[in-house]
PDB file of N, CA and C in Angstrom:
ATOM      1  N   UNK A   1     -43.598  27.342 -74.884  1.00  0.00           N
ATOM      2  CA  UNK A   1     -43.245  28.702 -75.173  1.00  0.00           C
ATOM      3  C   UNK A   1     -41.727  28.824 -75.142  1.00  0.00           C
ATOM      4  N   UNK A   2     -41.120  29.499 -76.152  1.00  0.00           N
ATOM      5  CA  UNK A   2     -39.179  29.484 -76.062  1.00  0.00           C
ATOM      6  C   UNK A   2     -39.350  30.492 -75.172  1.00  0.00           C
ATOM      7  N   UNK A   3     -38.116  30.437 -74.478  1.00  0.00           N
ATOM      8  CA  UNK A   3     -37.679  31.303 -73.696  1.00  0.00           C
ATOM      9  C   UNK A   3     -36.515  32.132 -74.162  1.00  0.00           C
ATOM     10  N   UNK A   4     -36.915  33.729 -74.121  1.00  0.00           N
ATOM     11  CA  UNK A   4     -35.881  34.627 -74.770  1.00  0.00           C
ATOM     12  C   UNK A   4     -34.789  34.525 -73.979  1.00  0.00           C
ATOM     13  N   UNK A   5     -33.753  34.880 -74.472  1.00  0.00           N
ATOM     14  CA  UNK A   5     -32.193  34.795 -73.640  1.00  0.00           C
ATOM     15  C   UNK A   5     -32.061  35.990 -73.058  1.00  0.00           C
ATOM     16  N   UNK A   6     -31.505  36.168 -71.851  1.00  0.00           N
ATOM     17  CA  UNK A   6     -31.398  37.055 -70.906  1.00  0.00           C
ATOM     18  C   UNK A   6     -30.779  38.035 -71.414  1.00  0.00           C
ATOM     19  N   UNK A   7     -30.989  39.449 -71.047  1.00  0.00           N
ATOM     20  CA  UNK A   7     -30.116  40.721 -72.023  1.00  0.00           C
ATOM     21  C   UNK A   7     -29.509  41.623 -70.211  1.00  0.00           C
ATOM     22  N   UNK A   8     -28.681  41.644 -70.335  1.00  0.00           N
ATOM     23  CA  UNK A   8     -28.528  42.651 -68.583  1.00  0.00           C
ATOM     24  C   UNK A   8     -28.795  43.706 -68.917  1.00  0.00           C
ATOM     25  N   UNK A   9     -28.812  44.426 -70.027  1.00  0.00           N
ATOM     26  CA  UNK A   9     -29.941  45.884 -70.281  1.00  0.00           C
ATOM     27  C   UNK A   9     -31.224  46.105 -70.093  1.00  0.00           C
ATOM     28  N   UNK A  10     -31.855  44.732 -69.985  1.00  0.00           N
ATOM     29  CA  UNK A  10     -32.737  44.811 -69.378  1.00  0.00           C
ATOM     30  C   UNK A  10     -33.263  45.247 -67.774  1.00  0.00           C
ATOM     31  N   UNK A  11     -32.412  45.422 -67.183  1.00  0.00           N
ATOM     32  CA  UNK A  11     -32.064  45.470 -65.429  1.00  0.00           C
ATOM     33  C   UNK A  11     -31.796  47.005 -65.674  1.00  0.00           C
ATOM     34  N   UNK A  12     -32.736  47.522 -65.764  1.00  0.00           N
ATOM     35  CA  UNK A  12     -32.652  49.239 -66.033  1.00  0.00           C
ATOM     36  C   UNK A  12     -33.495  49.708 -64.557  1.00  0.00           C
ATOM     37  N   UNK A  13     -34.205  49.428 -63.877  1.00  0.00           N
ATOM     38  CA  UNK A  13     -34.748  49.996 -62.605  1.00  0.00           C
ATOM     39  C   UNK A  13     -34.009  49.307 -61.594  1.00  0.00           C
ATOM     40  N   UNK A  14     -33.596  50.604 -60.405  1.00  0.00           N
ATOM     41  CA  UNK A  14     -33.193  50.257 -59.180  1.00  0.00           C
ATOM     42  C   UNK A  14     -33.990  49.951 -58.280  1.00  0.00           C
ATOM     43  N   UNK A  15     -33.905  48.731 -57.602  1.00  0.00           N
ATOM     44  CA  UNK A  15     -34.968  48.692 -56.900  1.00  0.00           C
ATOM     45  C   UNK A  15     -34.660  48.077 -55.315  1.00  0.00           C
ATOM     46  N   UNK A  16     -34.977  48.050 -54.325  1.00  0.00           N
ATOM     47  CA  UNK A  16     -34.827  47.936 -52.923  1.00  0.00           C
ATOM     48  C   UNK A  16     -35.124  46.898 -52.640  1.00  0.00           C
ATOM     49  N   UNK A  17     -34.149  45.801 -52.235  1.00  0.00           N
ATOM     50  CA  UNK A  17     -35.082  44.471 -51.333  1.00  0.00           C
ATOM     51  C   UNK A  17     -34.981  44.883 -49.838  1.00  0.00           C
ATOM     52  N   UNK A  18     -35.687  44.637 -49.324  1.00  0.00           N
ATOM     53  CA  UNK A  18     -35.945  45.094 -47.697  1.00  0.00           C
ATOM     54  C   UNK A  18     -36.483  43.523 -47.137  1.00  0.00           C
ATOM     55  N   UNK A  19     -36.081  43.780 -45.700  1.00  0.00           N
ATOM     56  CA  UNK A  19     -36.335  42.559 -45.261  1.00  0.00           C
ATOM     57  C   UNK A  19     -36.782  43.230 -43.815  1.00  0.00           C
ATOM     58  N   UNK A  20     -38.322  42.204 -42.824  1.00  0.00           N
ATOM     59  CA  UNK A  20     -38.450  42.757 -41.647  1.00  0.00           C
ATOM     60  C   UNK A  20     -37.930  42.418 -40.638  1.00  0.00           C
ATOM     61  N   UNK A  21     -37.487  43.609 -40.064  1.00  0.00           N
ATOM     62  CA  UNK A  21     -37.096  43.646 -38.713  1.00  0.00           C
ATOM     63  C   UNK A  21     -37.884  44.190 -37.503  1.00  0.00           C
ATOM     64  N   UNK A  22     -37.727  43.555 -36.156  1.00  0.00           N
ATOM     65  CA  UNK A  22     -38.445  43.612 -34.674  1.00  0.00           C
ATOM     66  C   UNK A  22     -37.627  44.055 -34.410  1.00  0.00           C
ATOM     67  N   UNK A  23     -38.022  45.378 -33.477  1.00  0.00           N
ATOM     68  CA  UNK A  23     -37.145  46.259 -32.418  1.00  0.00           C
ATOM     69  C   UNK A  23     -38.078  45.766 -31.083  1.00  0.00           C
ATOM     70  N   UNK A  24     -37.121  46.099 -29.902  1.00  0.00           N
ATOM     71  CA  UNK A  24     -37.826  45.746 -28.488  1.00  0.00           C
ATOM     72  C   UNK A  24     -37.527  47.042 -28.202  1.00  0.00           C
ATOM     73  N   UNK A  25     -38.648  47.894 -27.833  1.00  0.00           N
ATOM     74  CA  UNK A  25     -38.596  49.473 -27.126  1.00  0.00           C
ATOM     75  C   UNK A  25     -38.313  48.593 -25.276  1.00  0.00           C
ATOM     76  N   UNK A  26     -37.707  49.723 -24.637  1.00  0.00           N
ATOM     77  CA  UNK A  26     -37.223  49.579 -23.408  1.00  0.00           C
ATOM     78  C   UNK A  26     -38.638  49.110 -21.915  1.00  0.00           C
ATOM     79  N   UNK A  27     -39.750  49.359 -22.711  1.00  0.00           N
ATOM     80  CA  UNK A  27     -41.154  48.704 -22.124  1.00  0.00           C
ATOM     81  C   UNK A  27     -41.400  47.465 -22.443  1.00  0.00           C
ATOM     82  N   UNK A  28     -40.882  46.812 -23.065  1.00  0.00           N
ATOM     83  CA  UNK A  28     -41.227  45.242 -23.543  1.00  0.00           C
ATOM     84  C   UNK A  28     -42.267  45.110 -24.874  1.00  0.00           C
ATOM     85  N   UNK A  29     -42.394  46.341 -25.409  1.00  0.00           N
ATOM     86  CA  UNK A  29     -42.959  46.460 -26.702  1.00  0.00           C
ATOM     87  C   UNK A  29     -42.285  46.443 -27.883  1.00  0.00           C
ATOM     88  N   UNK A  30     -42.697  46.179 -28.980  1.00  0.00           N
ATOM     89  CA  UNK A  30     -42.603  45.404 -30.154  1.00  0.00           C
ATOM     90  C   UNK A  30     -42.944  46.650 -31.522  1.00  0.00           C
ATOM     91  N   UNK A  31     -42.296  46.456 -32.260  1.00  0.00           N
ATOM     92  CA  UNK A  31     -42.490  47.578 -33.036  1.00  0.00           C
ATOM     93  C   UNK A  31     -41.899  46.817 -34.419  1.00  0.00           C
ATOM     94  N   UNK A  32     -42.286  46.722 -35.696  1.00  0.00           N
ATOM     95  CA  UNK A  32     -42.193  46.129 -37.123  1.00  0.00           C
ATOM     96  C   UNK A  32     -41.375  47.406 -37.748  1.00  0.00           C
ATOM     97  N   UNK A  33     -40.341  46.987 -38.525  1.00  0.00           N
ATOM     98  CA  UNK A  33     -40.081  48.499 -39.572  1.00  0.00           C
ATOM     99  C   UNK A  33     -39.162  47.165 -40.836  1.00  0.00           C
ATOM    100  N   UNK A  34     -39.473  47.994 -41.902  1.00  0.00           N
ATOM    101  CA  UNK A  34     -38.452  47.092 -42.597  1.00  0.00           C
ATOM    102  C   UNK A  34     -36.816  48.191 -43.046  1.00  0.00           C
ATOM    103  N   UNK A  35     -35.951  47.539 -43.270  1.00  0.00           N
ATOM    104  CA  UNK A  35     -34.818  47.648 -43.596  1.00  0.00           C
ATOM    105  C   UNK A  35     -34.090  47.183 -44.778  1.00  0.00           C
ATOM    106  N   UNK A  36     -32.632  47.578 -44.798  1.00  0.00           N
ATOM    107  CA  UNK A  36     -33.058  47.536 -46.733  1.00  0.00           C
ATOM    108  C   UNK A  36     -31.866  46.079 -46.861  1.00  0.00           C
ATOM    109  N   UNK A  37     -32.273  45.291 -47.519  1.00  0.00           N
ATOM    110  CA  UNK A  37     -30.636  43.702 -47.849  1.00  0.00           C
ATOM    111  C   UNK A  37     -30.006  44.835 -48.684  1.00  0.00           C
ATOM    112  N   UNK A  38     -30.597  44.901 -49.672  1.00  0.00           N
ATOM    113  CA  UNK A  38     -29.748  45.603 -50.860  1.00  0.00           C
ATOM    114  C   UNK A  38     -30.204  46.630 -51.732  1.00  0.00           C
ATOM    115  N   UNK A  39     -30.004  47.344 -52.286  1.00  0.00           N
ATOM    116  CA  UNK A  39     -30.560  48.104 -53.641  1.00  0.00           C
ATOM    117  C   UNK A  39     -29.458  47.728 -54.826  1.00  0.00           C
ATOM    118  N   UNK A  40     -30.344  46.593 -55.803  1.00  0.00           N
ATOM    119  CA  UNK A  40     -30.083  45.888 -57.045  1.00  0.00           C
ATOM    120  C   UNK A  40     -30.521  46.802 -58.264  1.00  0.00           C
ATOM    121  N   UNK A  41     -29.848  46.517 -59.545  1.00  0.00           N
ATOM    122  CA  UNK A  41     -30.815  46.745 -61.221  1.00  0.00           C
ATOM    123  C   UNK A  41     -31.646  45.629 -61.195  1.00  0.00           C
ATOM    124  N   UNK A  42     -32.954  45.844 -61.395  1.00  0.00           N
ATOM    125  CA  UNK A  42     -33.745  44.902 -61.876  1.00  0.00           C
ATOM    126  C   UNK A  42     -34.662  45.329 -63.265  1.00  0.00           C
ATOM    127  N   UNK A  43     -35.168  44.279 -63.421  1.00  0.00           N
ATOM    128  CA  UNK A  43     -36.485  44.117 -64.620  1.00  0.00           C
ATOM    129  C   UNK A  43     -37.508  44.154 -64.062  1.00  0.00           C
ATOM    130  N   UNK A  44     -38.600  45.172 -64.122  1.00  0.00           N
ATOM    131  CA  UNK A  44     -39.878  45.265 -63.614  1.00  0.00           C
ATOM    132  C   UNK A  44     -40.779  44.901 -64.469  1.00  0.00           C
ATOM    133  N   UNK A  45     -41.627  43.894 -64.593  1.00  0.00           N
ATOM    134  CA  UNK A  45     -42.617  44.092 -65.763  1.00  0.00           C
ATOM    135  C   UNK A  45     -43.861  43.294 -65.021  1.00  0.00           C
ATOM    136  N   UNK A  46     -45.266  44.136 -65.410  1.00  0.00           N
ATOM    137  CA  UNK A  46     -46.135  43.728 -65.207  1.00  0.00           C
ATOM    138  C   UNK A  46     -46.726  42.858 -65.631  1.00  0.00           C
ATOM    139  N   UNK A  47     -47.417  42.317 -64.863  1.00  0.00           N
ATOM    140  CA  UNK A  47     -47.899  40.724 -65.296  1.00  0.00           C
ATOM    141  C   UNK A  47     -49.233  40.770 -65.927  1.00  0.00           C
ATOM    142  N   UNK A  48     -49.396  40.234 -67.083  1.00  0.00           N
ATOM    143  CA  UNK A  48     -50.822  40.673 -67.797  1.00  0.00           C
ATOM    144  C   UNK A  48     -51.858  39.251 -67.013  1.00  0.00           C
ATOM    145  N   UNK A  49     -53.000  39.250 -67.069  1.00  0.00           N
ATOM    146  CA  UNK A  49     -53.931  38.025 -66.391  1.00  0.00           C
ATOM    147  C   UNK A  49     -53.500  37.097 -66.567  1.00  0.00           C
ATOM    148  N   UNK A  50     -53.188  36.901 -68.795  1.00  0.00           N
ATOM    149  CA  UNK A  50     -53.516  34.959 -68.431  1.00  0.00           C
ATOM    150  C   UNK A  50     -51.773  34.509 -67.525  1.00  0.00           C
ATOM    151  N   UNK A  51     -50.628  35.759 -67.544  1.00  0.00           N
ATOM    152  CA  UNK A  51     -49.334  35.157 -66.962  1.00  0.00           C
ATOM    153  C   UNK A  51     -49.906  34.974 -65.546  1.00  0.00           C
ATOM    154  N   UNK A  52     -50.587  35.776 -65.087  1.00  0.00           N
ATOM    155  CA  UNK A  52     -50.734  35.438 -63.246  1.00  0.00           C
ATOM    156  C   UNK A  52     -51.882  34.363 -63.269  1.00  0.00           C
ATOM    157  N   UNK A  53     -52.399  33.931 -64.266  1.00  0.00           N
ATOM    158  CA  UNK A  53     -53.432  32.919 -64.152  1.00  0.00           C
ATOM    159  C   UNK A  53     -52.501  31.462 -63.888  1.00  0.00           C
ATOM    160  N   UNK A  54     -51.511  31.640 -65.425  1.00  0.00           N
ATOM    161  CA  UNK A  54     -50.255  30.321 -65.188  1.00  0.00           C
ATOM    162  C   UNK A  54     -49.628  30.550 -64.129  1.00  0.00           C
ATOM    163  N   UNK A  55     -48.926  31.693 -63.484  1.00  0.00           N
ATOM    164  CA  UNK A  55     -48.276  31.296 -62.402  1.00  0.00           C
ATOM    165  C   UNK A  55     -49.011  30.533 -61.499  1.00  0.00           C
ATOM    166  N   UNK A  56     -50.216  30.420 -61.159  1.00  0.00           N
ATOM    167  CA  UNK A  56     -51.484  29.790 -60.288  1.00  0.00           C
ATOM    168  C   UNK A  56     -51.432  30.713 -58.863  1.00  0.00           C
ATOM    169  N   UNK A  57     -51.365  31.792 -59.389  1.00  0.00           N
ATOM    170  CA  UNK A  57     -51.519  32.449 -58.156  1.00  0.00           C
ATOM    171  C   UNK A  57     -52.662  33.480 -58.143  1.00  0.00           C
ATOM    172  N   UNK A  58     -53.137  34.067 -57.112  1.00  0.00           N
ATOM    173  CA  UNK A  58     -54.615  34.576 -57.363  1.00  0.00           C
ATOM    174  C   UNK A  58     -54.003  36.441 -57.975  1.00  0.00           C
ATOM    175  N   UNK A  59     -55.060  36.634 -59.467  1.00  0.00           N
ATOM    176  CA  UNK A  59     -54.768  37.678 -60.120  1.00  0.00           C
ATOM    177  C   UNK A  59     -54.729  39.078 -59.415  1.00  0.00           C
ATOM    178  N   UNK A  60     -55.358  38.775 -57.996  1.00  0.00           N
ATOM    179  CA  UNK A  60     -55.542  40.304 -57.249  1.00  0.00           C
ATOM    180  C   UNK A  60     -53.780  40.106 -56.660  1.00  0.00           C
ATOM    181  N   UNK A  61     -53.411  38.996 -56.330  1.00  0.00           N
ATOM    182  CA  UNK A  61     -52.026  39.885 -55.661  1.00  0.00           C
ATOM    183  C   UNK A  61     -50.823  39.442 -56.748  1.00  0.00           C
ATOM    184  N   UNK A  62     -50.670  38.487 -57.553  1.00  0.00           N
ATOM    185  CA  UNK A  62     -49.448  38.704 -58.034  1.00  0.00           C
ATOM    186  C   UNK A  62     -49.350  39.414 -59.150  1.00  0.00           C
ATOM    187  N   UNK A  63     -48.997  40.526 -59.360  1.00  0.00           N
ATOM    188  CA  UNK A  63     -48.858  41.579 -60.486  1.00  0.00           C
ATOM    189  C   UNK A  63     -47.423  41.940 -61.010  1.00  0.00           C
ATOM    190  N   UNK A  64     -46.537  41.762 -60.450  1.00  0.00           N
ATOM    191  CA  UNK A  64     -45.658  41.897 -61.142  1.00  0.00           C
ATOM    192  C   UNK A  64     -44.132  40.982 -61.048  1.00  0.00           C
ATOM    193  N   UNK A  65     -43.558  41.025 -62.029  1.00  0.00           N
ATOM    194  CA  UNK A  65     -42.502  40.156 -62.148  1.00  0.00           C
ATOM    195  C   UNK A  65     -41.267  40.765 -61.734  1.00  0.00           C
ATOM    196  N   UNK A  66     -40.482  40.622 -61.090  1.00  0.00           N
ATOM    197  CA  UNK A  66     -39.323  41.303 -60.715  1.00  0.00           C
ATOM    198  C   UNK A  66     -37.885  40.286 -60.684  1.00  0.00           C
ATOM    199  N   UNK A  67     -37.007  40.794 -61.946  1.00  0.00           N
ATOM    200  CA  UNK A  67     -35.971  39.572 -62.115  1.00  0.00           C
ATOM    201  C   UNK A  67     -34.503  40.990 -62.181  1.00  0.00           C
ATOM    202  N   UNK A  68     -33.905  39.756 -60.920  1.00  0.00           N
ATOM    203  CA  UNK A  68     -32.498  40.302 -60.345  1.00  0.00           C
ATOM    204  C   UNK A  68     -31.471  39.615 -60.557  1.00  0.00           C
ATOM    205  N   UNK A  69     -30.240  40.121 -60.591  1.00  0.00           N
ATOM    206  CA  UNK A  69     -29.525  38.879 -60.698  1.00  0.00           C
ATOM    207  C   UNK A  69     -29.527  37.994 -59.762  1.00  0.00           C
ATOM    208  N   UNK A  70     -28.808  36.821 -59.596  1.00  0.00           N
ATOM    209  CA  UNK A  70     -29.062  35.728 -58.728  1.00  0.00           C
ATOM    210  C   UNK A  70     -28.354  35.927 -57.317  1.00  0.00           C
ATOM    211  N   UNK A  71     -29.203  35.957 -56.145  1.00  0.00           N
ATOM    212  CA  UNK A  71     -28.581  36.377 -54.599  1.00  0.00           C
ATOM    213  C   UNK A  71     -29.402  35.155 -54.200  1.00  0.00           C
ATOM    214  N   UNK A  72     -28.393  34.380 -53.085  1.00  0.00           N
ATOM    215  CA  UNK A  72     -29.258  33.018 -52.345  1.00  0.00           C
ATOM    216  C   UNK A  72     -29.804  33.839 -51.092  1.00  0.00           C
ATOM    217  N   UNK A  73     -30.014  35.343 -51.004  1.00  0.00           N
ATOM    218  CA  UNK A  73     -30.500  35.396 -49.268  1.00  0.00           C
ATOM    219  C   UNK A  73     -31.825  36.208 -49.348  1.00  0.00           C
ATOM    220  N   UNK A  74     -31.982  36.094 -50.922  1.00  0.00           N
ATOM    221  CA  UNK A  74     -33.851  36.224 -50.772  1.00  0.00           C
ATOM    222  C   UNK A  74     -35.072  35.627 -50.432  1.00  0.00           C
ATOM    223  N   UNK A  75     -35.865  35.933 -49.493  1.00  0.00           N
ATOM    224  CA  UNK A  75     -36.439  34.865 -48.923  1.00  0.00           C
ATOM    225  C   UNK A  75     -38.446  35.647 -49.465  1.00  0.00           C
ATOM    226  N   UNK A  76     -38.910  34.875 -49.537  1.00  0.00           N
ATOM    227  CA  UNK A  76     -40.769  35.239 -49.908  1.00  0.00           C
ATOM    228  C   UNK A  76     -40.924  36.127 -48.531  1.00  0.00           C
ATOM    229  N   UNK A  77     -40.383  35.634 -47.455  1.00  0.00           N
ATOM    230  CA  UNK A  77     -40.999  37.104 -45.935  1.00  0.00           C
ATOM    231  C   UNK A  77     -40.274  38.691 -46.103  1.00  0.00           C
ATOM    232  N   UNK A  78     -39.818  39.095 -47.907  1.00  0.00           N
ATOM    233  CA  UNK A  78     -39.078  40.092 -47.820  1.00  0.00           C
ATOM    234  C   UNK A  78     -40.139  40.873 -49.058  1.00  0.00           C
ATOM    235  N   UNK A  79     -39.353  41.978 -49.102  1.00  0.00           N
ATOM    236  CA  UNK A  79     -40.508  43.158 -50.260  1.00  0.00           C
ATOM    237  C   UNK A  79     -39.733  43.917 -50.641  1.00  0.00           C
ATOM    238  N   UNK A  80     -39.793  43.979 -51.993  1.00  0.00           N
ATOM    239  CA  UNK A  80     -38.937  44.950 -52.945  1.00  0.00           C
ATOM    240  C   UNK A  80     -39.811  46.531 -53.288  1.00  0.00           C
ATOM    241  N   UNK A  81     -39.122  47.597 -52.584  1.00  0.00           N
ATOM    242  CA  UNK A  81     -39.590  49.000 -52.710  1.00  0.00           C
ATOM    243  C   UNK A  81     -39.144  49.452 -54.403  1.00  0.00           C
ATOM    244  N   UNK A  82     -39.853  50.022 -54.867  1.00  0.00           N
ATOM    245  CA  UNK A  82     -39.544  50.067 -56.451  1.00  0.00           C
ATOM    246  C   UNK A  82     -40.536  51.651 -56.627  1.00  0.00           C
ATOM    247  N   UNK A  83     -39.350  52.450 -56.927  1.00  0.00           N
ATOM    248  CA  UNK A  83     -39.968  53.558 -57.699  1.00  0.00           C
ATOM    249  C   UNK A  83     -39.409  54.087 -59.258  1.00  0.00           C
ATOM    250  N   UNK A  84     -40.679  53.935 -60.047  1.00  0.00           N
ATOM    251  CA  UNK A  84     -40.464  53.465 -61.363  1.00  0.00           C
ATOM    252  C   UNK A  84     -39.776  54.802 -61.994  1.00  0.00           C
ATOM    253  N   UNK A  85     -38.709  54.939 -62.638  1.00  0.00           N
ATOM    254  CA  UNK A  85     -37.848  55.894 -63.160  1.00  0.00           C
ATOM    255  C   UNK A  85     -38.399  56.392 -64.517  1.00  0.00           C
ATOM    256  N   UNK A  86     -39.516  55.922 -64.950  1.00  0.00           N
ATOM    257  CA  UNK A  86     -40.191  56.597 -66.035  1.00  0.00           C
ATOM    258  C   UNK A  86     -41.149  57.438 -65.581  1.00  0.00           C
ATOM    259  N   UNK A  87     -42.032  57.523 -64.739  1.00  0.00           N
ATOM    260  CA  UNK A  87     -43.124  58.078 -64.340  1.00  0.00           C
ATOM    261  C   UNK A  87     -42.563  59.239 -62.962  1.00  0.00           C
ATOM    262  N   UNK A  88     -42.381  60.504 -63.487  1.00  0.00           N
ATOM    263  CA  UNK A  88     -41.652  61.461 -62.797  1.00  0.00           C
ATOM    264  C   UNK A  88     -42.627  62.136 -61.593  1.00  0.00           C
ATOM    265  N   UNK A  89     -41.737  61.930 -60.494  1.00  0.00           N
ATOM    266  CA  UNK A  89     -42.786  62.364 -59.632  1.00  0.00           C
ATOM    267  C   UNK A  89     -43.871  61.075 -58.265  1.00  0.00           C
ATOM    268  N   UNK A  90     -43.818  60.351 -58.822  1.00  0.00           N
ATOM    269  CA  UNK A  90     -44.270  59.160 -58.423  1.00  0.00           C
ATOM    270  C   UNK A  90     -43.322  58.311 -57.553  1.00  0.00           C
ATOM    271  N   UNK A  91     -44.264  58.141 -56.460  1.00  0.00           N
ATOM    272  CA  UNK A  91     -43.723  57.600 -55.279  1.00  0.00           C
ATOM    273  C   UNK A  91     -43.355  56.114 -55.013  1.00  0.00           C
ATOM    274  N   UNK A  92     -42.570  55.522 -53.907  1.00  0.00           N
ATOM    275  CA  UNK A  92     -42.105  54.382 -54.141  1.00  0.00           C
ATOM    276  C   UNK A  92     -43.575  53.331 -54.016  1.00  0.00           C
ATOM    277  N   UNK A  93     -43.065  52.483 -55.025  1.00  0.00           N
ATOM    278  CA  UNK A  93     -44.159  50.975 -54.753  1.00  0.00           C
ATOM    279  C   UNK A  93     -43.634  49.891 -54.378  1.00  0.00           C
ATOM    280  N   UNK A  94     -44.044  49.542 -52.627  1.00  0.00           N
ATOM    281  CA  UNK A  94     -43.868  48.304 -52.041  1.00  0.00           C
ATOM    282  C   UNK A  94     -44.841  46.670 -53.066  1.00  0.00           C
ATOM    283  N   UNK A  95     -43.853  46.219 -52.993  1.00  0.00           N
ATOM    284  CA  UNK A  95     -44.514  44.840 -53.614  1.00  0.00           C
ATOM    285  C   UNK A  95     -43.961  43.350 -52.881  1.00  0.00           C
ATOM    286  N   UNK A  96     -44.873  43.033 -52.412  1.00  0.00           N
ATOM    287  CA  UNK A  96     -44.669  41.868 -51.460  1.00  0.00           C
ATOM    288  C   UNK A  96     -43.991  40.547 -52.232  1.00  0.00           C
ATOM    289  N   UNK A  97     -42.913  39.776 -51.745  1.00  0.00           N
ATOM    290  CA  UNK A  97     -42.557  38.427 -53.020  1.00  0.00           C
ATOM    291  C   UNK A  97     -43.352  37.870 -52.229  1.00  0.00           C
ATOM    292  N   UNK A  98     -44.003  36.947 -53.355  1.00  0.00           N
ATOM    293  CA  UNK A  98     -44.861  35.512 -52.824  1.00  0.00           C
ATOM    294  C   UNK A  98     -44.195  34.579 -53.283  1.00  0.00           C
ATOM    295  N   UNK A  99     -43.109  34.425 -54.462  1.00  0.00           N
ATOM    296  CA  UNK A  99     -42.530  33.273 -55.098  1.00  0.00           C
ATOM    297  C   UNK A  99     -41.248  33.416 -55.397  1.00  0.00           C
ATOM    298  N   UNK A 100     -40.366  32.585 -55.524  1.00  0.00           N
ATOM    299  CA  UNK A 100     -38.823  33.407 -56.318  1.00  0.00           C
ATOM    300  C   UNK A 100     -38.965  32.232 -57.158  1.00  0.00           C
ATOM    301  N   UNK A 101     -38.175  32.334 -58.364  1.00  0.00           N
ATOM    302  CA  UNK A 101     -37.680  31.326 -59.600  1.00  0.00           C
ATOM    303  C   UNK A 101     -36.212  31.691 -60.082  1.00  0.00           C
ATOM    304  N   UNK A 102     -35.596  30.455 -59.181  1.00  0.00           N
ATOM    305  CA  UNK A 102     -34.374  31.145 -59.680  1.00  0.00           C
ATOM    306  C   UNK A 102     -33.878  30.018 -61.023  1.00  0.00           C
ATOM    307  N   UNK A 103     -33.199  30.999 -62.087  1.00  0.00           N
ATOM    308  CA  UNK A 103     -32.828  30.659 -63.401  1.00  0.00           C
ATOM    309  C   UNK A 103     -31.404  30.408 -63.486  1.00  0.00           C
ATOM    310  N   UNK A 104     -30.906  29.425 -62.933  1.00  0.00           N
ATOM    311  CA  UNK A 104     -29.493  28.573 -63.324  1.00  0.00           C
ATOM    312  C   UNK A 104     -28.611  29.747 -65.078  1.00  0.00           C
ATOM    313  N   UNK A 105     -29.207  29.420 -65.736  1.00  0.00           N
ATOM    314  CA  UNK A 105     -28.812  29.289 -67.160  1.00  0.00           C
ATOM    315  C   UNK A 105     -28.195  31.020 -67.252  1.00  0.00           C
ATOM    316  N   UNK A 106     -29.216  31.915 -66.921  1.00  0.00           N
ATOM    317  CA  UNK A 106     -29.009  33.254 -67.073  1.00  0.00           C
ATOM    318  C   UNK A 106     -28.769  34.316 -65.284  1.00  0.00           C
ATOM    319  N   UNK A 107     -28.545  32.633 -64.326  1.00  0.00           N
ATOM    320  CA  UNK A 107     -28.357  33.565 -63.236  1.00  0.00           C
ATOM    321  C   UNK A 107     -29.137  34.660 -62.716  1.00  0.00           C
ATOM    322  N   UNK A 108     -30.477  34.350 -62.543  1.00  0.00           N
ATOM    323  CA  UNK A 108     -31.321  35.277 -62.244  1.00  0.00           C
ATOM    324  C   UNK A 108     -31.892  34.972 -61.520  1.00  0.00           C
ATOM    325  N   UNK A 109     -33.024  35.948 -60.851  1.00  0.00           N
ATOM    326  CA  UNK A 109     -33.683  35.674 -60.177  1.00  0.00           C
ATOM    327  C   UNK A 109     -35.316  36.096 -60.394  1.00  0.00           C
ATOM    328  N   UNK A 110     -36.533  35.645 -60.650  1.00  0.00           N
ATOM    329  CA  UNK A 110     -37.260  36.130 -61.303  1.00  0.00           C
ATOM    330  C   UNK A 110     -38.263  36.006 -59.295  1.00  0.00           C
ATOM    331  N   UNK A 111     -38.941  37.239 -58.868  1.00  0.00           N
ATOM    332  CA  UNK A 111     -39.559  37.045 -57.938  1.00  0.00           C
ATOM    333  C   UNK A 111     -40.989  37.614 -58.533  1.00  0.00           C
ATOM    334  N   UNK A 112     -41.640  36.865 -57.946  1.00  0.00           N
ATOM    335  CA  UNK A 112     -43.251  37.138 -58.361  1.00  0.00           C
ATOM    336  C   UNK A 112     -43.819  37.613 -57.379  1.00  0.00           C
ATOM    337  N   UNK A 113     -44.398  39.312 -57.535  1.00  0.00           N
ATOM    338  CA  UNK A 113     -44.738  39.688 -56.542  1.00  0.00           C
ATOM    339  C   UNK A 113     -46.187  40.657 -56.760  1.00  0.00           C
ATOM    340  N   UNK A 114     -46.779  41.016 -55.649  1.00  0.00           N
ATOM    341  CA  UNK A 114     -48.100  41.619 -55.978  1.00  0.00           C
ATOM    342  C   UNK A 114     -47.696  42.987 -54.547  1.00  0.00           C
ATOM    343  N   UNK A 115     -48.786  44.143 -54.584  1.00  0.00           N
ATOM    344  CA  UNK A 115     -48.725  45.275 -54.338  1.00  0.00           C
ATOM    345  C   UNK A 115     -48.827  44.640 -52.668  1.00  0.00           C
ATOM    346  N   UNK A 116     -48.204  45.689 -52.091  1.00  0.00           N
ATOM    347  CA  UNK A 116     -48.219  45.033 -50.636  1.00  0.00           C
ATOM    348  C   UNK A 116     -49.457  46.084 -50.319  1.00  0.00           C
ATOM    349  N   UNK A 117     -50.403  45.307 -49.144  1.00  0.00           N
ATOM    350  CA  UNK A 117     -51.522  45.543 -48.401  1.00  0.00           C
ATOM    351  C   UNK A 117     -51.089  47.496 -47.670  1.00  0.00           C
TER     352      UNK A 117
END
C-alpha cells in the first residue's frame, strides 16, 4: 500500500496527552488521577475493521488512530483526552494508547488507541 505524504493541516484537533499520577493522602492512602504532558494538534481518524484487524490488535479496543507530531516522552501507560471540534456539544473522549509508531520521514507520531474502560 503507498503511503500518502504527511500534510500538517491535517493536525486540525486539539487533543490532551495525560499521563498517571499517585497522590499519598496524609493516612497512607493512595488515590489515581491523571494529569495533562501536553495539549498537541493532532489527526484523529477512526479505524475501520480490516485497519484494526492489520494492526493485530483486538477490534473491540483499538479504534482509533491518533498521529502527533514526534515527542520521545510518550509512553503506551498514557491516554489522550480528545473532544472532537465537529460534533458541538459533545464531551471529552478518553482513549487509552496501546501502541505508538513513530514515523522518522514525516516526524510523527501515529498512536493506536481504543476507548478507555
Amino acid at each position: 500500500m503507498a503511503r500518502r505524504p504527511f500534510n500538517p493541516a491535517r493536525l486540525s484537533e486539539r487533543v490532551t496527552i495525560q499521563t498517571a499520577t499517585t497522590s499519598v493522602d496524609n493516612q497512607g492512602g493512595r488515590s489515581a488521577s491523571w494529569g495533562t504532558l501536553a495539549t498537541v494538534w493532532a489527526d484523529v481518524r477512526a479505524l475501520s475493521s480490516r485497519e484494526s484487524i492489520a494492526a493485530k490488535a483486538a477490534a473491540s479496543k483499538v479504534g482509533y488512530e491518533v498521529t502527533v507530531r514526534y515527542r520521545s516522552d510518550v509512553t503506551p501507560k498514557m491516554r489522550v483526552s480528545w473532544t472532537p471540534s465537529w460534533a458541538s456539544g459533545a464531551g471529552a473522549t478518553y482513549l487509552e494508547i496501546h501502541g505508538i509508531r513513530p514515523d522518522r520521514a514525516s516526524q510523527t507520531l501515529a498512536l493506536d488507541c481504543g476507548a478507555a474502560a
